[in-house]
PDB file of N, CA and C in Angstrom:
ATOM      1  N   UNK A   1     177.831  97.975 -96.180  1.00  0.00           N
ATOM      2  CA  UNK A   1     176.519  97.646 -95.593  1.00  0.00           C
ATOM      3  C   UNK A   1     175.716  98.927 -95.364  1.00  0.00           C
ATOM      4  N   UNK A   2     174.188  98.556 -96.143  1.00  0.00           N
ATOM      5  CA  UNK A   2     173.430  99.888 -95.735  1.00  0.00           C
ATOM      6  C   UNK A   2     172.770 100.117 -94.331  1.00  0.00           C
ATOM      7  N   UNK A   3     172.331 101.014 -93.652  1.00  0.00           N
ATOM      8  CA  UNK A   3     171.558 100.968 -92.212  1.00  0.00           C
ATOM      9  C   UNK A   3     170.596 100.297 -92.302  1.00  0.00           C
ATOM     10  N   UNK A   4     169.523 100.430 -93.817  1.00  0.00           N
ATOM     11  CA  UNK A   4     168.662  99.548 -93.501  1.00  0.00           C
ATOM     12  C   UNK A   4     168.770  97.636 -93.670  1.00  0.00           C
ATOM     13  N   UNK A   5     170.102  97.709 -94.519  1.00  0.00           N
ATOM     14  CA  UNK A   5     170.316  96.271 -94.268  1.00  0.00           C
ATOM     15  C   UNK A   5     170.530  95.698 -92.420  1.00  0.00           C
ATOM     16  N   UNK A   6     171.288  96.426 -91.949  1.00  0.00           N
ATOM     17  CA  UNK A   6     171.509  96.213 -90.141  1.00  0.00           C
ATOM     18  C   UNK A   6     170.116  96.333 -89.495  1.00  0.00           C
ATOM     19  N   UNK A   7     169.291  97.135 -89.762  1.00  0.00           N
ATOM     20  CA  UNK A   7     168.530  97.051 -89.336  1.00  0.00           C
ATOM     21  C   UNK A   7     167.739  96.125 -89.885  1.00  0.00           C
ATOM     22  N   UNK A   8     167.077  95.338 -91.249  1.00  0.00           N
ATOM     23  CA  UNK A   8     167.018  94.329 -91.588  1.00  0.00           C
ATOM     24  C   UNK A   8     167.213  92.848 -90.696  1.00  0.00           C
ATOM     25  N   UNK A   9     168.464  92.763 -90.994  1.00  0.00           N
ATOM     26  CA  UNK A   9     169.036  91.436 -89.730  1.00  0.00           C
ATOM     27  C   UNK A   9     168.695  91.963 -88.879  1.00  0.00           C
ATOM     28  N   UNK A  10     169.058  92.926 -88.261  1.00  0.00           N
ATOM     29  CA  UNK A  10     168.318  92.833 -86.104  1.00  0.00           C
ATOM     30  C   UNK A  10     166.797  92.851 -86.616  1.00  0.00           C
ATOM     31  N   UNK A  11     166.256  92.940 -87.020  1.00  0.00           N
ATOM     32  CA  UNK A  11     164.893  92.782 -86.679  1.00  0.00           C
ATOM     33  C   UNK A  11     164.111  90.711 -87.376  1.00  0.00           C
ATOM     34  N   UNK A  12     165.336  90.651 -87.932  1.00  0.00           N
ATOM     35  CA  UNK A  12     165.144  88.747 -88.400  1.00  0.00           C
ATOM     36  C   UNK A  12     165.633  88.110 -87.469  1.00  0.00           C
ATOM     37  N   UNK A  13     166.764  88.575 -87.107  1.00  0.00           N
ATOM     38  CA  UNK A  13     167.215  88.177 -85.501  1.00  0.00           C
ATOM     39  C   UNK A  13     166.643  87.437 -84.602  1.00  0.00           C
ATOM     40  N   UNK A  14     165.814  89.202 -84.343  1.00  0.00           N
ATOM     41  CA  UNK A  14     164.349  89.162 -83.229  1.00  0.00           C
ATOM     42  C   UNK A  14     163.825  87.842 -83.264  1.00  0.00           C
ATOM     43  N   UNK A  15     163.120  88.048 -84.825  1.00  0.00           N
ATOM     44  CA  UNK A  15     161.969  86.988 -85.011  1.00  0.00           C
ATOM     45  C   UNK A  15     162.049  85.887 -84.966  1.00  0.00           C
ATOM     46  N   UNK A  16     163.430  85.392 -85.511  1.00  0.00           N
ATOM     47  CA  UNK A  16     164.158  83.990 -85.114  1.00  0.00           C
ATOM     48  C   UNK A  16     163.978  83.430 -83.976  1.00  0.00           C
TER      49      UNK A  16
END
């Protein structure tokens, strides 16, 4: 997994 994939999901997370 890349950082920007993690950071990706936490920020879809959020929006969810």
């Amino acid at each position: 997994m890349n950082l920007m994939n993690l950071l990706f999901i936490l920020v879809s997370s959020l929006i969810s």
